[in-house]
C-alpha atoms as a PDB file:
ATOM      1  CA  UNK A   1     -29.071  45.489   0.474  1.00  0.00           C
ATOM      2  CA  UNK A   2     -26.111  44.607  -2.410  1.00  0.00           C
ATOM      3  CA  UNK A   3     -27.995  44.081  -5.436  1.00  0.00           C
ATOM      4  CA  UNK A   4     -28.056  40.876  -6.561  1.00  0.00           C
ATOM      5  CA  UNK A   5     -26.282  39.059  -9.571  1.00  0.00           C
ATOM      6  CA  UNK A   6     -28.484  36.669 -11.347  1.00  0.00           C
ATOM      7  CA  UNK A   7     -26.875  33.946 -13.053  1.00  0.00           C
ATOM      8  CA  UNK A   8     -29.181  31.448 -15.015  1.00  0.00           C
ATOM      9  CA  UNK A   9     -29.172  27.702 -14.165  1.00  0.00           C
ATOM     10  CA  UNK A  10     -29.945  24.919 -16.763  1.00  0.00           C
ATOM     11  CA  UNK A  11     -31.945  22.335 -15.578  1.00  0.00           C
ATOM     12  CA  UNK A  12     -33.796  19.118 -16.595  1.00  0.00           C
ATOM     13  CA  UNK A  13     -36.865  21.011 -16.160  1.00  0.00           C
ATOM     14  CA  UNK A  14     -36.151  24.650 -17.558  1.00  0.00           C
ATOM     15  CA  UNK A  15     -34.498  27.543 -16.463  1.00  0.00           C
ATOM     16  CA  UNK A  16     -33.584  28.576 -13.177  1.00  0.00           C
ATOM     17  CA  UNK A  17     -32.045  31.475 -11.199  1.00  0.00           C
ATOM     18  CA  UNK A  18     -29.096  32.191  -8.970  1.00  0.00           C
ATOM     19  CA  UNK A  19     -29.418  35.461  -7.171  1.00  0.00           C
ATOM     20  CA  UNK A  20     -26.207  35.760  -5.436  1.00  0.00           C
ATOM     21  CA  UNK A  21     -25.282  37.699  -2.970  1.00  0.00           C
ATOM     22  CA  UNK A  22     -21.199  37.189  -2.032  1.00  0.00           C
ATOM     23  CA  UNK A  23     -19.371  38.187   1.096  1.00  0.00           C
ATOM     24  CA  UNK A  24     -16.443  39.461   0.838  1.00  0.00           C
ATOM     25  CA  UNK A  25     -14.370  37.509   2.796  1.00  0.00           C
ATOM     26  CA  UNK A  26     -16.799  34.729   3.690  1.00  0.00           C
ATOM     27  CA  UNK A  27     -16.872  31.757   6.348  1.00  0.00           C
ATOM     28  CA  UNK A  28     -19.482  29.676   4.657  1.00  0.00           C
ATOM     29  CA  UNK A  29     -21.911  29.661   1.813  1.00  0.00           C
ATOM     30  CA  UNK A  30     -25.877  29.252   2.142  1.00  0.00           C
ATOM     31  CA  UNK A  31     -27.868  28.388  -0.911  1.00  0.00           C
ATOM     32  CA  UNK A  32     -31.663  28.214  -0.515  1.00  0.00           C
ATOM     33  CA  UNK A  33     -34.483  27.632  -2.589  1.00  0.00           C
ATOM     34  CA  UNK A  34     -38.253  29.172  -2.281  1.00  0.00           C
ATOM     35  CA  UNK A  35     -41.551  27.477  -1.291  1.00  0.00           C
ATOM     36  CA  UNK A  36     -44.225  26.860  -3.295  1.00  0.00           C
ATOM     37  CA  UNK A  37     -45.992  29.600  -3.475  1.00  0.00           C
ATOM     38  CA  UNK A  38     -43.829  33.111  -3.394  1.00  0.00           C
ATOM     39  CA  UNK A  39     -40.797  33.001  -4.938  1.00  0.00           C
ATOM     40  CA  UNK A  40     -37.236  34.398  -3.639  1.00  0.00           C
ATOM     41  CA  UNK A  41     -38.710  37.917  -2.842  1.00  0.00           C
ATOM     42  CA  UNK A  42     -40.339  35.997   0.425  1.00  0.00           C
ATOM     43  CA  UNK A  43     -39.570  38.433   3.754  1.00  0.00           C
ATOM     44  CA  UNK A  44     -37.382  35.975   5.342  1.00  0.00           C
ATOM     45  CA  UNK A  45     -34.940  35.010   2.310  1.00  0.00           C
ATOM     46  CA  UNK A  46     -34.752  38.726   1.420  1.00  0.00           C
ATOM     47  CA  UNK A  47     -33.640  39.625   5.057  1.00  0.00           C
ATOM     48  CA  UNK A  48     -31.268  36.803   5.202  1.00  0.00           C
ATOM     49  CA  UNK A  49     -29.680  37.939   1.891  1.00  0.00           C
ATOM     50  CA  UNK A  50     -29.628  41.949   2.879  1.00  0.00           C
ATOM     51  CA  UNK A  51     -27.751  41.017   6.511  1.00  0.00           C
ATOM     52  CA  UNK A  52     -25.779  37.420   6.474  1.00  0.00           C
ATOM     53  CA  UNK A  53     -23.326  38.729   3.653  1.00  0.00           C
ATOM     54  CA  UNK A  54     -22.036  41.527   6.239  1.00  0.00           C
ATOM     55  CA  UNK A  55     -21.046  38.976   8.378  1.00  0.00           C
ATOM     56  CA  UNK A  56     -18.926  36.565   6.007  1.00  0.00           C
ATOM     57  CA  UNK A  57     -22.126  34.437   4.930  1.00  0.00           C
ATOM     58  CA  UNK A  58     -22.504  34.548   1.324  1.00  0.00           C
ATOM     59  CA  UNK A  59     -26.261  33.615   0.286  1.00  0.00           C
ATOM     60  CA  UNK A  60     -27.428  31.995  -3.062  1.00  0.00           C
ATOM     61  CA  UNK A  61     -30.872  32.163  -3.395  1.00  0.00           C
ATOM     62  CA  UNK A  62     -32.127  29.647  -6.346  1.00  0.00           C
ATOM     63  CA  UNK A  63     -35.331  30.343  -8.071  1.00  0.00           C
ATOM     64  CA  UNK A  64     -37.103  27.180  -9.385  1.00  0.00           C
ATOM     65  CA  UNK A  65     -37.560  26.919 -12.823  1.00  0.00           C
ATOM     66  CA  UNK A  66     -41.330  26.713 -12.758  1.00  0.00           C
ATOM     67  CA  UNK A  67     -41.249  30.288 -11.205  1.00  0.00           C
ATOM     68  CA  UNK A  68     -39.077  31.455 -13.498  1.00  0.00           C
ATOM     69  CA  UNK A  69     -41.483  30.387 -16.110  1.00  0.00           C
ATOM     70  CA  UNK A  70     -44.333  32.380 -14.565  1.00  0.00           C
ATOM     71  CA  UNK A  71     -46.396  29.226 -13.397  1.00  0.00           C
ATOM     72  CA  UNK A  72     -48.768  29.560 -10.980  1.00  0.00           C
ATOM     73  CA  UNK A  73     -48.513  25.881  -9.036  1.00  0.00           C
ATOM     74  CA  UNK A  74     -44.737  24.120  -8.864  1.00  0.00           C
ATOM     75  CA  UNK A  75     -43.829  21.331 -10.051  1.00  0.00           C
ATOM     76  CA  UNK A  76     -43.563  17.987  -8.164  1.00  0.00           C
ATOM     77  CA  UNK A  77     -40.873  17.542  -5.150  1.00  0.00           C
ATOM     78  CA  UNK A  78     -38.801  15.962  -7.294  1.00  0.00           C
ATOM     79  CA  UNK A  79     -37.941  18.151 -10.003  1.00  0.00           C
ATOM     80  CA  UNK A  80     -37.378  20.485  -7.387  1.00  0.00           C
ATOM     81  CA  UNK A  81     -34.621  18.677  -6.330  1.00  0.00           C
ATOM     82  CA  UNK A  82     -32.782  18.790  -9.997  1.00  0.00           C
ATOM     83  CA  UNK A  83     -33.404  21.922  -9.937  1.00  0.00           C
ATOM     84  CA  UNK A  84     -31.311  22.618  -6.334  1.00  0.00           C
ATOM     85  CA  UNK A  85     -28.675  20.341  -7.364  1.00  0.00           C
ATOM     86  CA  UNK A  86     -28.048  22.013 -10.624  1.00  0.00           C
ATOM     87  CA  UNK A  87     -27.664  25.495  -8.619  1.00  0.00           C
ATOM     88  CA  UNK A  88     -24.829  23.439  -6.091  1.00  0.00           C
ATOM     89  CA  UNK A  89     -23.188  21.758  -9.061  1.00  0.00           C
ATOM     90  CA  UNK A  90     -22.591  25.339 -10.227  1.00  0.00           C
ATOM     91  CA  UNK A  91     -21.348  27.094  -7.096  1.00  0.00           C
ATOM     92  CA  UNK A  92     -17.509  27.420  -6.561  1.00  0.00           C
ATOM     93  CA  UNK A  93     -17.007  27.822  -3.373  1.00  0.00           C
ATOM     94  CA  UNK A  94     -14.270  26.534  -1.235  1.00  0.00           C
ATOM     95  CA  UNK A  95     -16.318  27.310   2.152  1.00  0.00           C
ATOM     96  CA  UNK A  96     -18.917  25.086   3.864  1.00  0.00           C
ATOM     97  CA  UNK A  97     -22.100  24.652   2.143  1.00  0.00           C
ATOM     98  CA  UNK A  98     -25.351  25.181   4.042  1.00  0.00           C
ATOM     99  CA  UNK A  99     -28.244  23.853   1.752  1.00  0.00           C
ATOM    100  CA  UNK A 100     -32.053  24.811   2.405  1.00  0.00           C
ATOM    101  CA  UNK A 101     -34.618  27.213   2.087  1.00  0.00           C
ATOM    102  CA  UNK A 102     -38.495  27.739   2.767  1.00  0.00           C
ATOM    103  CA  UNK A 103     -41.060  25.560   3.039  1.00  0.00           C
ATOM    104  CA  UNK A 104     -40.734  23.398   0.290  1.00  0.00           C
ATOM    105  CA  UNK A 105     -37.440  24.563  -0.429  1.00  0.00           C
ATOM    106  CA  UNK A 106     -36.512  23.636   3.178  1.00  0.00           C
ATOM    107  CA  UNK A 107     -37.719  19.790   2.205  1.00  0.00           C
ATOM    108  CA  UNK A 108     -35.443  19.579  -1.053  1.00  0.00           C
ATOM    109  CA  UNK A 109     -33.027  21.160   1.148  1.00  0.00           C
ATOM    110  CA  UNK A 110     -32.925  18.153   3.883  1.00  0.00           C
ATOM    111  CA  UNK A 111     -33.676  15.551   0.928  1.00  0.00           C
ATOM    112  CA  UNK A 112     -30.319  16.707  -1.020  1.00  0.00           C
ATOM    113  CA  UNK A 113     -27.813  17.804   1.474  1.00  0.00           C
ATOM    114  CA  UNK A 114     -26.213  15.053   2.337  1.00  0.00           C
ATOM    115  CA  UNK A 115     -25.942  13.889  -1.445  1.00  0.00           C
ATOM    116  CA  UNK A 116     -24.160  17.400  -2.064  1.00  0.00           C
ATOM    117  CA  UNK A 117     -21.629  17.514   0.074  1.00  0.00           C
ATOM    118  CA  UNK A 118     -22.994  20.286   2.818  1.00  0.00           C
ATOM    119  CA  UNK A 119     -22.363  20.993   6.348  1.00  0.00           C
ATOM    120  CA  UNK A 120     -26.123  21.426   7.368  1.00  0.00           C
ATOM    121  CA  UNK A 121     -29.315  22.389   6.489  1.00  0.00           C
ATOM    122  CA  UNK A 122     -31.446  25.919   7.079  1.00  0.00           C
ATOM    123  CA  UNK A 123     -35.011  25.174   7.105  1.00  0.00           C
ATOM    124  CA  UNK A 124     -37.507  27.966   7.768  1.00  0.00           C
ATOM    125  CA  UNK A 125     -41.067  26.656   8.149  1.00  0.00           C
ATOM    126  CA  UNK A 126     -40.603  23.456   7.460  1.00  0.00           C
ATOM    127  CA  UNK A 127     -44.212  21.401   5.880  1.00  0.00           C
ATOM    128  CA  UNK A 128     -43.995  18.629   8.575  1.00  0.00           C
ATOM    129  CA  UNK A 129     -47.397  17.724   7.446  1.00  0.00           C
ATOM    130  CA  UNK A 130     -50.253  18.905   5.358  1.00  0.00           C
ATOM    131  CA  UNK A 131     -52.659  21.339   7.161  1.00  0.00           C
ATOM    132  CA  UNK A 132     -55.322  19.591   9.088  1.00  0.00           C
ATOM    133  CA  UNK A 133     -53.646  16.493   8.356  1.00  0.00           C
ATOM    134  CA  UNK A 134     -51.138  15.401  11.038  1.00  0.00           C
ATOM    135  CA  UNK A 135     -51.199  12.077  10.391  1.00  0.00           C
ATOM    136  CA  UNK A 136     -49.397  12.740   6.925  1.00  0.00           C
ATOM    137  CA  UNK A 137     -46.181  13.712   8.497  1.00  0.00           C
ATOM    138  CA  UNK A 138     -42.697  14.171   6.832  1.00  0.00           C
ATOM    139  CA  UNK A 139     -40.587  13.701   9.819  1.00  0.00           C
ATOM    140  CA  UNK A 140     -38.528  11.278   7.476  1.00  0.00           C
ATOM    141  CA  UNK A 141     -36.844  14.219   5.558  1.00  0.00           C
ATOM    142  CA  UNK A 142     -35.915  15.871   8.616  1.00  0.00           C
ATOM    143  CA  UNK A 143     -34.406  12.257   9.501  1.00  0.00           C
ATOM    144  CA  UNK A 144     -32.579  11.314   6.835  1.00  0.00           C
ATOM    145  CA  UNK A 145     -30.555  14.467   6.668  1.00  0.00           C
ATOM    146  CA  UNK A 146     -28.620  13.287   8.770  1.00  0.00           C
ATOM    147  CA  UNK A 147     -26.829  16.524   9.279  1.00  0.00           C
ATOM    148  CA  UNK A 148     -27.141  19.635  11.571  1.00  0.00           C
ATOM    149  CA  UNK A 149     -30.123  21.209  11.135  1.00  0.00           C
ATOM    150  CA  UNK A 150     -31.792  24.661  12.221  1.00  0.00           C
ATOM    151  CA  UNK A 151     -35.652  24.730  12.001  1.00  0.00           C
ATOM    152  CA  UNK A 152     -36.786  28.062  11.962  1.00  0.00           C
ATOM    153  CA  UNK A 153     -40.466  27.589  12.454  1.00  0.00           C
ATOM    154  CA  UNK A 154     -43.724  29.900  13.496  1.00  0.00           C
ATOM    155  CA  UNK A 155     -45.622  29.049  16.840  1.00  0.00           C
ATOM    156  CA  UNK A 156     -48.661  28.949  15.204  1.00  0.00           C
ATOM    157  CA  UNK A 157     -47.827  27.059  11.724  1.00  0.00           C
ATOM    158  CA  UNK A 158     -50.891  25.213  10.605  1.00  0.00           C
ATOM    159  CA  UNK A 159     -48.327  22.987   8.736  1.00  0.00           C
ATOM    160  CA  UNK A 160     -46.275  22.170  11.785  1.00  0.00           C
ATOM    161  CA  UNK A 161     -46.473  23.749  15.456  1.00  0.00           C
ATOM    162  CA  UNK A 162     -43.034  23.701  17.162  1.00  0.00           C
ATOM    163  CA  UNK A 163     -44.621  20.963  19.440  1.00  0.00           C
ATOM    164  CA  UNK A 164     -45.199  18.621  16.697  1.00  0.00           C
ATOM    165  CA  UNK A 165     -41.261  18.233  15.836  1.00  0.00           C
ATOM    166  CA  UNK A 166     -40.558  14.977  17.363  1.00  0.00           C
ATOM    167  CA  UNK A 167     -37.006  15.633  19.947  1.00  0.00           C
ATOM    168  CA  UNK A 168     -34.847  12.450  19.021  1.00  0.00           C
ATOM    169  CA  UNK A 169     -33.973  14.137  15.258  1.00  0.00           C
ATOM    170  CA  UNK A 170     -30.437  13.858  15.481  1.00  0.00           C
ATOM    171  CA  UNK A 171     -28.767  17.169  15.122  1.00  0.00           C
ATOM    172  CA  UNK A 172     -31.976  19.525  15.048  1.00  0.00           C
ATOM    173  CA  UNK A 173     -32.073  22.450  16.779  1.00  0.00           C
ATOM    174  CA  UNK A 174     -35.170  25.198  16.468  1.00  0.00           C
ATOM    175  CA  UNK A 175     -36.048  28.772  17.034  1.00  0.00           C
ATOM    176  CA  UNK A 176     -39.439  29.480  17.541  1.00  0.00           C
ATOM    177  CA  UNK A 177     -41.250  32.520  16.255  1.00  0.00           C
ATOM    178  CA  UNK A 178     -43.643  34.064  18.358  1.00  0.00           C
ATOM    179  CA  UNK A 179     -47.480  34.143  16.996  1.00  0.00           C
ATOM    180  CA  UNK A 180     -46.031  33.592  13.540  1.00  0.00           C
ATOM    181  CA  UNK A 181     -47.811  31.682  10.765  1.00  0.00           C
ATOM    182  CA  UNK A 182     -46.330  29.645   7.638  1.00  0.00           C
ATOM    183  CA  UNK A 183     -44.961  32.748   6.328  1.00  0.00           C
ATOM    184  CA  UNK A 184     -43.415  33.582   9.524  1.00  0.00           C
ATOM    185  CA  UNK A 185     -45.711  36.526   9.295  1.00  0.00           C
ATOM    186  CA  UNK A 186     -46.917  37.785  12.917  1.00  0.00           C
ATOM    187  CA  UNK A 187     -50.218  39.621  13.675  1.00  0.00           C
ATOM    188  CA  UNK A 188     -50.507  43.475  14.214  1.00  0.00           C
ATOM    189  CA  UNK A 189     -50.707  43.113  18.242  1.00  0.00           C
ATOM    190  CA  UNK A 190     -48.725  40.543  18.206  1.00  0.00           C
ATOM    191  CA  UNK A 191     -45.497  40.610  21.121  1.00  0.00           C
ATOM    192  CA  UNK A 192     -42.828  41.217  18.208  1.00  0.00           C
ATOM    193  CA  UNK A 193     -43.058  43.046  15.456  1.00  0.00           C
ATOM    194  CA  UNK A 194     -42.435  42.129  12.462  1.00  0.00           C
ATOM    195  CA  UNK A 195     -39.340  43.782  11.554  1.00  0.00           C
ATOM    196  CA  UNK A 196     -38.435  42.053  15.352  1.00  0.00           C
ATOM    197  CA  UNK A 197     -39.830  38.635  14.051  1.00  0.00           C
ATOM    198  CA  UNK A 198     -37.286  38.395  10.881  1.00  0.00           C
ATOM    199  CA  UNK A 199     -34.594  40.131  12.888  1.00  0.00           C
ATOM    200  CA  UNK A 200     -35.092  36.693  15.165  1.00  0.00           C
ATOM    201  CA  UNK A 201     -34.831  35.082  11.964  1.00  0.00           C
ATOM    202  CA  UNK A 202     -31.352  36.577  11.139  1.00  0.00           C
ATOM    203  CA  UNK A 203     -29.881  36.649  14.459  1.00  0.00           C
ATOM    204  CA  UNK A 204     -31.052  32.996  14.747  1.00  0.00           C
ATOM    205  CA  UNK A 205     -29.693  31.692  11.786  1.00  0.00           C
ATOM    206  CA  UNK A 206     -26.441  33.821  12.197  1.00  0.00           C
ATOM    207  CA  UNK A 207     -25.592  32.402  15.297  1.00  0.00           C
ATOM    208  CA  UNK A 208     -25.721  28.679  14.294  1.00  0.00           C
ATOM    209  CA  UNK A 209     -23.831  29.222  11.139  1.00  0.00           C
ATOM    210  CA  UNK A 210     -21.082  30.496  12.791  1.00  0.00           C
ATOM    211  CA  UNK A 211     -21.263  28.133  15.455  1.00  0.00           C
ATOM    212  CA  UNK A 212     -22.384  24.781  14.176  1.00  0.00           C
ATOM    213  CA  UNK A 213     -21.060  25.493  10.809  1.00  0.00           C
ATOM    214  CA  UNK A 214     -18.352  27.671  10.474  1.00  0.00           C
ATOM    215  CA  UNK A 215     -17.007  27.425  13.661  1.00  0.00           C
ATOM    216  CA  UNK A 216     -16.924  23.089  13.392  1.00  0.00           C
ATOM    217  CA  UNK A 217     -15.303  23.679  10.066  1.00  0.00           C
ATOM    218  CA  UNK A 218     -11.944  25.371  11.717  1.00  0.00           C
ATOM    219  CA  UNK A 219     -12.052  23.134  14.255  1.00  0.00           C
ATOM    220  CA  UNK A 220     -11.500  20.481  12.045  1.00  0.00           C
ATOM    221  CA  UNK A 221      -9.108  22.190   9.829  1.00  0.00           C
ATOM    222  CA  UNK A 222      -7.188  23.003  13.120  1.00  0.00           C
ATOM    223  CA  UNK A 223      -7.334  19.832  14.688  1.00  0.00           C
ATOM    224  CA  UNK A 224      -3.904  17.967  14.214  1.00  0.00           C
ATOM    225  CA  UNK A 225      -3.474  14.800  12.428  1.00  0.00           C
ATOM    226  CA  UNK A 226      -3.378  11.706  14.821  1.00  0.00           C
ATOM    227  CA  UNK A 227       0.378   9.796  13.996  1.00  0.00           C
ATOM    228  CA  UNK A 228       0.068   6.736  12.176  1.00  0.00           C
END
């Protein structure tokens, strides 16, 4: 994997982090923030950051300033938000931005996206709910995106099965991970592996960038204008 550069981000709420990863001639531009409990080091970002560069996808990943400050617990929803925004404010990119992340980072993602100009939204086990607790769902975020969305999400997620993802979201399209938990980690006998489990994860999220993303973006840029 490229070794990162780390840029700091002020915030209303700290310090964050930038790790960025650039491709050299990329096609589109994928920031994404952590969940609430590891920080960018998760499996899943890191092996979206060592591959999606090689294939024209540069990846930001955008540590939240309470990590950064060594807390334990982060802060509310909200401030997580500031904190994402601040990391797209300072991007310069001229490629579509994908906006998103993990877990909680995959709810600021939908929350903000449409506010900050992106193409779509990368969410890899997204919370739909509380575990145990169905009946708190947030199936509005995924809503109100508004935008195309991949959910990347483990069959057996105790904070949302791949059944429980209601099919009228408008623009949402999923890969399921087999036997995985909330960490998209899979047992030892499990059918895949779990190299094979985040390889899904790459491939997955490769495959709709380029064609949901990337692909729409030329399309449009191609597309002549109608006469007036």
């Amino acid at each position: 994997m490229m070794k990162a550069e780390i840029r700091p981000i002020a915030t209303a709420y700290g310090e964050g982090r930038l790790h960025v990863r650039r491709a050299k001639s990329p096609i589109a531009t994928l920031l994404l923030s952590h969940g609430a409990g590891r920080g960018v080091d998760a499996p899943d970002l890191m092996a979206l950051a060592a591959a999606l560069p090689g294939h024209g996808i540069s990846v930001m990943l955008f540590e939240q300033p309470w990590h950064v400050a060594g807390r334990k617990v982060a802060t509310p929803p909200a401030t997580l938000d500031v904190g994402l925004t601040a990391a797209a404010n300072a991007l310069r990119t001229q490629t579509p931005l994908v906006v998103g992340g993990r877990s909680a980072g995959a709810r600021s993602g939908a929350r903000c996206a449409k506010a900050l100009g992106a193409r779509g939204v990368l969410a890899l086990s997204f919370p739909l709910h509380p575990p145990g607790k169905p009946e708190k769902t947030r199936v509005e975020e995924l809503r109100g995106a508004g935008l195309p969305m991949l959910v990347v999400q483990g069959e057996r997620d105790p904070m949302g099965r791949p059944e429980e993802f209601p099919a009228d979201v408008t623009g949402l399209d999923m890969t399921v991970i087999p036997e995985a938990d909330h960490g998209l980690a899979v047992p030892k006998r499990a059918a895949v592996s779990q190299q094979e489990a985040l390889g899904i994860v790459v491939e997955s999220a490769l495959e709709w960038l380029i064609r949901d993303i990337a692909g729409s973006s030329r399309a449009r840029e191609s597309r002549p204008e109608k006469s007036r």
